[in-house]
Protein backbone atom coordinates (compact mmCIF):
# COMPACT_ATOMS: atom_id res chain seq x y z
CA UNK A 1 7.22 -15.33 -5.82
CA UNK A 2 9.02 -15.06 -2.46
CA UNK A 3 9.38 -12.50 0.25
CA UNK A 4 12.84 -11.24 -1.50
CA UNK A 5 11.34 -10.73 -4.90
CA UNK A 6 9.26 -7.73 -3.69
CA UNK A 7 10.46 -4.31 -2.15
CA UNK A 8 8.20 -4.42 0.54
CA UNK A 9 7.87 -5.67 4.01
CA UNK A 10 4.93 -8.07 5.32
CA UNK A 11 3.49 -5.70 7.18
CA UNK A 12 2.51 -3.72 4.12
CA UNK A 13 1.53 -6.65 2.58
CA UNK A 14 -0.58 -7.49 5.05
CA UNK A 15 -2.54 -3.96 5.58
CA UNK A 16 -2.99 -4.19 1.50
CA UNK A 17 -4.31 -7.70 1.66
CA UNK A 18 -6.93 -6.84 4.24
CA UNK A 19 -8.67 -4.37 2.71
CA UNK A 20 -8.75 -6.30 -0.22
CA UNK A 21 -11.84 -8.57 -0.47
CA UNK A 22 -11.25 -10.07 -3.81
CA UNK A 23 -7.13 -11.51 -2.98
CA UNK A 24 -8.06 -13.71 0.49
CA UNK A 25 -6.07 -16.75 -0.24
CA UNK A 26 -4.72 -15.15 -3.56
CA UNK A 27 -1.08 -15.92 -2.54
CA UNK A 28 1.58 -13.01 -2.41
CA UNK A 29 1.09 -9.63 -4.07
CA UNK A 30 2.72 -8.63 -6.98
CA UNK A 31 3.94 -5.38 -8.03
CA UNK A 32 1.92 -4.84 -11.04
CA UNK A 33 -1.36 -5.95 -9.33
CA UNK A 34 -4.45 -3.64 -10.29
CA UNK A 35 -5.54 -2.58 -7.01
CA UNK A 36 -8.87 -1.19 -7.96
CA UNK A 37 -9.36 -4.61 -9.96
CA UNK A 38 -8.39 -6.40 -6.84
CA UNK A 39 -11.53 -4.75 -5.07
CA UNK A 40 -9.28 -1.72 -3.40
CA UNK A 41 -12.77 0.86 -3.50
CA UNK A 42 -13.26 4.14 -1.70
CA UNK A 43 -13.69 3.20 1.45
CA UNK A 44 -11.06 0.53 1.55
CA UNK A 45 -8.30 3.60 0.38
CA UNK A 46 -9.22 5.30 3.41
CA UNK A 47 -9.16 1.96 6.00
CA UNK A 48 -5.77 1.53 4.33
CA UNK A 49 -4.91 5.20 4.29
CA UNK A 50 -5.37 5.72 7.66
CA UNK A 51 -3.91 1.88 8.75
CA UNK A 52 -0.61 2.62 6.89
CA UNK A 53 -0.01 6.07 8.49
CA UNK A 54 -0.57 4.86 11.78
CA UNK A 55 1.01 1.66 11.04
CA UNK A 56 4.56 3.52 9.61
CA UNK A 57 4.25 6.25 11.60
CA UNK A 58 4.00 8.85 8.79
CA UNK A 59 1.41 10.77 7.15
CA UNK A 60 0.74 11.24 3.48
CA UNK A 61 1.34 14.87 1.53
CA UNK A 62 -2.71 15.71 0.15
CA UNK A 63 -0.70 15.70 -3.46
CA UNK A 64 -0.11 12.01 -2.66
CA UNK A 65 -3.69 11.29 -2.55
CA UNK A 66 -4.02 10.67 -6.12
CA UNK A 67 -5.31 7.53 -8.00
CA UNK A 68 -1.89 6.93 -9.44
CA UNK A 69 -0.91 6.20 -5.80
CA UNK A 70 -3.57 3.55 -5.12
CA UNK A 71 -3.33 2.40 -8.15
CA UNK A 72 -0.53 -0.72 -7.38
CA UNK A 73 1.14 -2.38 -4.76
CA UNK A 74 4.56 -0.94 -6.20
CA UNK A 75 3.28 2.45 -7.08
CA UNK A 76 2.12 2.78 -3.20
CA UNK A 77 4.95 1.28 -1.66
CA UNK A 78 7.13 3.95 -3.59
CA UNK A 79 4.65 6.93 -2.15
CA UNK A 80 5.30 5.11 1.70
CA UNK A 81 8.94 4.82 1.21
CA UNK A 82 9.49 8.32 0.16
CA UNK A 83 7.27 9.41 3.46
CA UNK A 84 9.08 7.38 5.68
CA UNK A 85 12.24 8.52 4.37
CA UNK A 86 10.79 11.94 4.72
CA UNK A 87 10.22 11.63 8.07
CA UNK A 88 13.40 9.99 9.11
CA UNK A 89 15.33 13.19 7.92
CA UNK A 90 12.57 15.73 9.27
């Protein structure tokens, strides 16, 4: 997998793969990747949470914070875009 077979940009991929213990030296995300599986636990949603908002300079609708979000790298990259986008046009 390359950097143009995924929607999102390195930063992202880096905040996700920091908060994940169980990817260090894993290689490159992938869309479908089960986040929770991956070792993405309570407290690691809200390091990343709070990381990403800071980090894009948006903040996430409390509807947003839903397991469905967290659940892959795709799913949450789709919840991010839409805030940035969001906040662009604000």
């Amino acid at each position: 997998m390359t950097a143009a077979d995924v929607p999102w940009d390195a930063g992202f991929e880096e905040l996700l793969t920091s908060v994940l213990p169980r990817r260090a030296g894993a290689g490159p995300l992938t869309g479908d990747l089960d986040l929770k599986k991956a070792g993405l636990d309570s407290m690691a949603t809200i390091e990343l949470l709070v990381r990403l908002e800071a980090g894009y300079r948006v903040e996430f609708p409390e509807d947003a914070l839903t397991a469905a979000t967290f659940a892959t790298p795709a799913a949450l990259w789709a919840v991010l875009t839409a805030q940035r986008t969001a906040t662009v046009t604000a």
